[in-house]
N, C-alpha and C. Protein backbone atom coordinates (compact mmCIF):
# COMPACT_ATOMS: atom_id res chain seq x y z
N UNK A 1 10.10 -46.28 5.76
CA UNK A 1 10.22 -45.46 4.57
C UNK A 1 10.03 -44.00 4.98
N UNK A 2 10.89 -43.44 4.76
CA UNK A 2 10.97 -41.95 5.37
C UNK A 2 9.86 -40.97 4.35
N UNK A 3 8.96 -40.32 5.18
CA UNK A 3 8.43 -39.65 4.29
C UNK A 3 8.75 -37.91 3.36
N UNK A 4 8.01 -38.02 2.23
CA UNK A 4 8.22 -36.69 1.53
C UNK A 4 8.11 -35.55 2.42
N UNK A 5 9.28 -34.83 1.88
CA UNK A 5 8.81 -33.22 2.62
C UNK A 5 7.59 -32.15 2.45
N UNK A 6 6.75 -31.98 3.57
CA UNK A 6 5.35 -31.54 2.27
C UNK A 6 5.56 -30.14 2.03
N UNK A 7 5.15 -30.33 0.56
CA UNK A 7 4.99 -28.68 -0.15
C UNK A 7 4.07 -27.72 0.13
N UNK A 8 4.38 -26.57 0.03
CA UNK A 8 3.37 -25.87 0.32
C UNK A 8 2.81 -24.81 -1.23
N UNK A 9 2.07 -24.81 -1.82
CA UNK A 9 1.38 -24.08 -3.07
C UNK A 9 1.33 -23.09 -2.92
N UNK A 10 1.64 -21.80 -3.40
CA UNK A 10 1.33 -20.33 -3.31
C UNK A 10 -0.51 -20.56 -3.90
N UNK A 11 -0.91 -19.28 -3.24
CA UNK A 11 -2.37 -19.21 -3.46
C UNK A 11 -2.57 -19.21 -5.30
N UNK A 12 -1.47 -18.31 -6.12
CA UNK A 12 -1.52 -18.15 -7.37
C UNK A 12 -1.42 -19.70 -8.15
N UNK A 13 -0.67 -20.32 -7.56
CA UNK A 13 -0.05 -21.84 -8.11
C UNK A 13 -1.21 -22.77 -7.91
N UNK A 14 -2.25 -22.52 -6.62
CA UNK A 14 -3.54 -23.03 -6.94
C UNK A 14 -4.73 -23.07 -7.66
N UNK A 15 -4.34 -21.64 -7.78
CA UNK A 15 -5.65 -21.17 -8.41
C UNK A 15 -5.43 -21.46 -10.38
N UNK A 16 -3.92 -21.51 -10.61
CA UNK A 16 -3.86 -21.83 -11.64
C UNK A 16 -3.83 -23.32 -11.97
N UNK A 17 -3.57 -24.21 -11.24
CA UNK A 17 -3.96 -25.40 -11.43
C UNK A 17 -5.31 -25.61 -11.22
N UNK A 18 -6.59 -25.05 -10.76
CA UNK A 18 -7.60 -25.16 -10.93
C UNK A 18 -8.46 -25.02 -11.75
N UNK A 19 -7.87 -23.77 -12.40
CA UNK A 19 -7.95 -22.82 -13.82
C UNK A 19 -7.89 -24.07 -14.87
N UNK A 20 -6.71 -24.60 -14.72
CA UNK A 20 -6.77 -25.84 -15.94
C UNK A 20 -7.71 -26.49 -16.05
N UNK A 21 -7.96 -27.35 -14.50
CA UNK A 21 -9.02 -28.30 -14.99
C UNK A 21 -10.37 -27.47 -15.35
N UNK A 22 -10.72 -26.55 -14.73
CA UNK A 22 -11.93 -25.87 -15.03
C UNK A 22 -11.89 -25.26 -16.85
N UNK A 23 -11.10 -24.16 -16.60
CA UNK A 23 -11.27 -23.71 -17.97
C UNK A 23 -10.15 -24.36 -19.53
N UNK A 24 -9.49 -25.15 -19.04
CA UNK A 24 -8.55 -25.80 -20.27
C UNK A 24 -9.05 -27.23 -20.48
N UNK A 25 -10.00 -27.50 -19.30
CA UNK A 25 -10.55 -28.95 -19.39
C UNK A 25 -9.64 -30.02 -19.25
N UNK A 26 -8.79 -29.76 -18.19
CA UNK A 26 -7.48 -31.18 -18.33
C UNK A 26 -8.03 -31.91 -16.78
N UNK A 27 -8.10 -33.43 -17.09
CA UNK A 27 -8.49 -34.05 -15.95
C UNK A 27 -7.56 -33.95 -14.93
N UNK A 28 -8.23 -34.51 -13.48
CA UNK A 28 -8.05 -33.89 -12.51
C UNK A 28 -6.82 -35.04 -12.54
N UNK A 29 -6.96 -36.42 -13.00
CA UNK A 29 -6.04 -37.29 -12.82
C UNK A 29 -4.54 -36.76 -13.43
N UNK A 30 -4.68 -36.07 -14.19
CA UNK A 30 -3.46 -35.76 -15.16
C UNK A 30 -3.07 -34.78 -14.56
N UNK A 31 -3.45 -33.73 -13.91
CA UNK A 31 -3.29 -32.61 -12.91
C UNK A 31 -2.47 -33.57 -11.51
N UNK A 32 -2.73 -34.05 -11.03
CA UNK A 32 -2.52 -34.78 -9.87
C UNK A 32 -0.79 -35.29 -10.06
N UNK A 33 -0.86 -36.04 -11.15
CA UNK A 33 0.30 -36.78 -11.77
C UNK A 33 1.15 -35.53 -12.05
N UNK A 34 0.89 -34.85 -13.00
CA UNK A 34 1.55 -33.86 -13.19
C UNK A 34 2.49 -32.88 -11.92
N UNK A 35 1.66 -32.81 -11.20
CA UNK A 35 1.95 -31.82 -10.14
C UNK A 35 2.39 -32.93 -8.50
N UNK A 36 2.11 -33.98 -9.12
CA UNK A 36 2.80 -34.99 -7.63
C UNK A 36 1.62 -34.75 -6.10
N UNK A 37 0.68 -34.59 -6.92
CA UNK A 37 -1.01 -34.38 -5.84
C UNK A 37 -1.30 -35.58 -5.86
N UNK A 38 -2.19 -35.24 -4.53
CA UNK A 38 -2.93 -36.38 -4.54
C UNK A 38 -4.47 -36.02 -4.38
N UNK A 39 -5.47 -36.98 -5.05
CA UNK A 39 -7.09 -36.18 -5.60
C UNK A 39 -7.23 -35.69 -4.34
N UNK A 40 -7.44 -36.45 -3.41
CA UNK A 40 -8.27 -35.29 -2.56
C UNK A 40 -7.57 -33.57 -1.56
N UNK A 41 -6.33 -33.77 -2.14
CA UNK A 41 -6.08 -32.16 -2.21
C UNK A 41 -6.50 -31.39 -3.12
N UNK A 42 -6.59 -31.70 -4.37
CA UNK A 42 -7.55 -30.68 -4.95
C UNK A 42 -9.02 -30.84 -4.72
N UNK A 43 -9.22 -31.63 -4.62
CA UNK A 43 -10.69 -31.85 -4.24
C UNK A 43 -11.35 -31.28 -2.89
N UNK A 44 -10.10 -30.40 -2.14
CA UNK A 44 -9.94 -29.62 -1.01
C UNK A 44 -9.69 -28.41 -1.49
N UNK A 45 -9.02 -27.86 -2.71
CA UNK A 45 -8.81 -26.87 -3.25
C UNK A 45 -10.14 -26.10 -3.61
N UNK A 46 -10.75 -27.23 -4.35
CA UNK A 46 -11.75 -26.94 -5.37
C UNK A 46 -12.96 -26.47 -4.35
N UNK A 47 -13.28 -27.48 -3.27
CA UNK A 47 -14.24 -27.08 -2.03
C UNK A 47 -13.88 -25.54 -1.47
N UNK A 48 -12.56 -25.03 -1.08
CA UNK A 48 -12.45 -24.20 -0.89
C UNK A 48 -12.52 -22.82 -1.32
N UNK A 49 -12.22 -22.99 -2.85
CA UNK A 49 -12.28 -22.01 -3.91
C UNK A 49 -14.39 -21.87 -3.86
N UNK A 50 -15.24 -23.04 -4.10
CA UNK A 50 -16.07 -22.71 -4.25
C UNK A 50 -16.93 -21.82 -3.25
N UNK A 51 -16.36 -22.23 -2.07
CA UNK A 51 -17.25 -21.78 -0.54
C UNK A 51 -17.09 -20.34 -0.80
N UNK A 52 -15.30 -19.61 -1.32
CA UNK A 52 -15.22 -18.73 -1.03
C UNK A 52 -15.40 -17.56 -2.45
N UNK A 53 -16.07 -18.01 -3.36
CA UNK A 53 -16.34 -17.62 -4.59
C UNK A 53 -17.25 -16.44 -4.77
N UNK A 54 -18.21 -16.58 -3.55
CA UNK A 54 -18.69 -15.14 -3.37
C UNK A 54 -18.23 -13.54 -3.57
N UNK A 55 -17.38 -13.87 -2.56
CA UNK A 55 -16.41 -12.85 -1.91
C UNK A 55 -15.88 -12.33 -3.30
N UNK A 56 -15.93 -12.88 -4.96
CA UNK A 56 -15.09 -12.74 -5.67
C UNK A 56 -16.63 -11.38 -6.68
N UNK A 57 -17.59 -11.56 -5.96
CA UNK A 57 -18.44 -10.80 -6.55
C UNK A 57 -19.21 -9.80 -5.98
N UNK A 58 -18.34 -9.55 -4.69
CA UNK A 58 -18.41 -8.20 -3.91
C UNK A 58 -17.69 -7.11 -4.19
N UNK A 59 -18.34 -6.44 -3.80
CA UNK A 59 -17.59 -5.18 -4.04
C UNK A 59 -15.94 -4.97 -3.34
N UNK A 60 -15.63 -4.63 -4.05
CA UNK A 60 -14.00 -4.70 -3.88
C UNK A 60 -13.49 -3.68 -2.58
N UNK A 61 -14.22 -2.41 -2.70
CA UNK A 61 -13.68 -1.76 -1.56
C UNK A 61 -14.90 -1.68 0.09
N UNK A 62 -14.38 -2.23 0.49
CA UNK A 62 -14.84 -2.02 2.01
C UNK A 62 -13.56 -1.13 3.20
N UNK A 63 -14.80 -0.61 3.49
CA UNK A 63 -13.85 0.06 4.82
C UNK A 63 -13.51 -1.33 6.41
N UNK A 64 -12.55 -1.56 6.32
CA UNK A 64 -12.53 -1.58 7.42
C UNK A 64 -12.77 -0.65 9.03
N UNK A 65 -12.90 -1.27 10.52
CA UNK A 65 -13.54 -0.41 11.53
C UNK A 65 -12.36 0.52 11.96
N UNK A 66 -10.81 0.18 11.48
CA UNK A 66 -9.56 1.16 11.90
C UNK A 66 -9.81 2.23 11.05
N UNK A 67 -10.20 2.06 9.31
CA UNK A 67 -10.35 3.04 8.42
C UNK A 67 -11.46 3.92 8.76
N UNK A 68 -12.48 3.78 9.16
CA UNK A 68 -14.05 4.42 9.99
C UNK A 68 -13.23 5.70 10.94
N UNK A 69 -12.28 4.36 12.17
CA UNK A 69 -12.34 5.72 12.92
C UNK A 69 -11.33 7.06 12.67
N UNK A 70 -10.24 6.15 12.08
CA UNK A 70 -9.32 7.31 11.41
C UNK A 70 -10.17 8.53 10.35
N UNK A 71 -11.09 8.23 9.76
CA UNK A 71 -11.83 9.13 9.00
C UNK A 71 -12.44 9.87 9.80
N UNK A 72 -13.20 9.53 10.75
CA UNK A 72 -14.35 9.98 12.32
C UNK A 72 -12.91 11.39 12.46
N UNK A 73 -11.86 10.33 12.87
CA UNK A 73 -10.91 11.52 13.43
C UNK A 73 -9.89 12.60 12.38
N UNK A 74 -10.08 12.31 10.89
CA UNK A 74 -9.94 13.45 10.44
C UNK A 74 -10.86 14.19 10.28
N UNK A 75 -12.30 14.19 10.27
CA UNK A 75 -13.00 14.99 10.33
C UNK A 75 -13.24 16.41 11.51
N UNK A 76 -12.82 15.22 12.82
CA UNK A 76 -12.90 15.87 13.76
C UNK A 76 -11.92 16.99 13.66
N UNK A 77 -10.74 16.76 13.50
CA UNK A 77 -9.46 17.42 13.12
C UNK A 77 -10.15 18.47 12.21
N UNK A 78 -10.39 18.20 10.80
CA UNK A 78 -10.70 19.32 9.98
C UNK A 78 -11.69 19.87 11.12
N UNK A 79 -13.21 19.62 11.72
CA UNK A 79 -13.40 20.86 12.35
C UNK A 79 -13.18 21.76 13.19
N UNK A 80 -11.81 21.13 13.78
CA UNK A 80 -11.41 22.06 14.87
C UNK A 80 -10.64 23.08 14.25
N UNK A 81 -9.96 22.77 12.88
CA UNK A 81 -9.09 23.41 11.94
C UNK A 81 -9.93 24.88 11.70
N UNK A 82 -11.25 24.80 11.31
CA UNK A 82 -12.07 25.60 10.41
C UNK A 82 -12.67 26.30 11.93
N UNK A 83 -12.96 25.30 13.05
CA UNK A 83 -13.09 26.58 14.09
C UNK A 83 -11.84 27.91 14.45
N UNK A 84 -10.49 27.02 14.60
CA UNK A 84 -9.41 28.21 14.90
C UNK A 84 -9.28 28.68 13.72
N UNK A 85 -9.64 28.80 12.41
CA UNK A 85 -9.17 29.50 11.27
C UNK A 85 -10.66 30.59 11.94
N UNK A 86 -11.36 29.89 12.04
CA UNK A 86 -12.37 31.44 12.45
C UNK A 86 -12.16 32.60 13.11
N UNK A 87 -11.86 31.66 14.63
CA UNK A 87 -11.06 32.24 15.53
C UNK A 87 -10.01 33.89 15.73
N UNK A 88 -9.46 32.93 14.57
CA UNK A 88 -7.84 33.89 14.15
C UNK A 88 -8.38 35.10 12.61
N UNK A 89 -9.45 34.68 12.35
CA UNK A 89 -10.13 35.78 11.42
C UNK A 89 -10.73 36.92 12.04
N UNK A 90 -11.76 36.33 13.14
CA UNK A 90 -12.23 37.34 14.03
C UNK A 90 -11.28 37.89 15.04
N UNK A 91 -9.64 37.35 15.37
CA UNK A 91 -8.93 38.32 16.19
C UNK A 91 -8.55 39.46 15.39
N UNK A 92 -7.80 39.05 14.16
CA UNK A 92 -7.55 39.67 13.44
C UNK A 92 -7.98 41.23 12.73
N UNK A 93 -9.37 40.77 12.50
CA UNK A 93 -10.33 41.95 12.37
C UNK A 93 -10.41 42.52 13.55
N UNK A 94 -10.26 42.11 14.46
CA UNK A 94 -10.51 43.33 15.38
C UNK A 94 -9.21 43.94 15.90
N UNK A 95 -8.04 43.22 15.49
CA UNK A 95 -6.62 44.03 15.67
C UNK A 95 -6.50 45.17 14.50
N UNK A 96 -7.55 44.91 12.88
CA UNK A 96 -7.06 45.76 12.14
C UNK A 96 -8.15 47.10 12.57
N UNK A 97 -9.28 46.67 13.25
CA UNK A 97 -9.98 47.94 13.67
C UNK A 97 -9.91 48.39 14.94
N UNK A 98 -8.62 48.47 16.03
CA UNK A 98 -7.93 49.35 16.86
C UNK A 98 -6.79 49.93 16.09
N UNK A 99 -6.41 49.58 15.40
CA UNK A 99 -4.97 49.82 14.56
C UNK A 99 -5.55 50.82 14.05
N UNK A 100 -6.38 50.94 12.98
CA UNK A 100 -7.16 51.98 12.43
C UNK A 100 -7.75 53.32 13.83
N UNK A 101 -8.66 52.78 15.30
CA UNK A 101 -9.05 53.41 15.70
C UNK A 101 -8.11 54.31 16.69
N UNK A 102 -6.53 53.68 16.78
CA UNK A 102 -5.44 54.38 17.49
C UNK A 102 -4.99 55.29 16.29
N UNK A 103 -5.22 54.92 15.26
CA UNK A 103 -4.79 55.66 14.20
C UNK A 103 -3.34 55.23 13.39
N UNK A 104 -2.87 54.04 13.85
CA UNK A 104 -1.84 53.90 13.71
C UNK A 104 -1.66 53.32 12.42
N UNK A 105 -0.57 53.43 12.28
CA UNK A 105 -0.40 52.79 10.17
C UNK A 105 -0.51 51.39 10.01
C-alpha cells in the first residue's frame, strides 16, 4: 500500500488549529478527523507551542551581537566625524585670521 505524501503545516495553520481546541473548545478528536491528523501530531504541536510559550512574554525587541557591533561602529564613525568637523573649524579660523592679517579681502 503506497503511502500518503506527507504535508507540511505553515506555522500560522498550526497555531490556528490549536487556537480551536484551546480557545473554541473543539476536541482534539474532531480536529484530527477534520484536518486528516493523527493525535500524536498535535500532541507534538501542543508540547511544542507550550515549551516555547515563554518567548511569547519577552520583550519583543532584542539586539542581536551583528546589531551591537554595527552600532559600536557607527558610533565610532560619528566620532571620527565630530573630530574632523573640529579639525576643519580650527583650519579654517586660522585661514580667516592670515587673510585678515595679509590684509587681504
Amino acid at each position: 500500500m503506497p503511502r500518503k505524501p506527507r504535508r507540511n503545516f505553515t506555522t500560522d495553520q498550526k497555531v490556528a488549529i490549536l487556537r480551536r481546541h484551546f480557545v473554541d473548545k473543539v476536541a482534539i478528536s474532531d480536529l484530527c478527523v477534520e484536518y486528516d491528523l493523527q493525535p500524536s501530531v498535535f500532541y507534538y504541536w501542543q508540547k511544542q507551542a507550550f515549551e516555547n510559550l515563554a518567548g511569547a512574554f519577552q520583550p519583543a525587541v532584542t539586539t542581536s551581537s551583528r546589531e551591537k557591533d554595527l552600532e559600536r561602529e557607527v558610533d565610532a564613525l560619528r566620532a571620527r566625524l565630530t573630530k574632523k568637523d573640529g579639525v576643519i573649524a580650527s583650519i579654517s579660523e586660522e585661514y580667516v585670521s592670515l587673510k585678515k592679517t595679509l590684509g587681504e579681502p
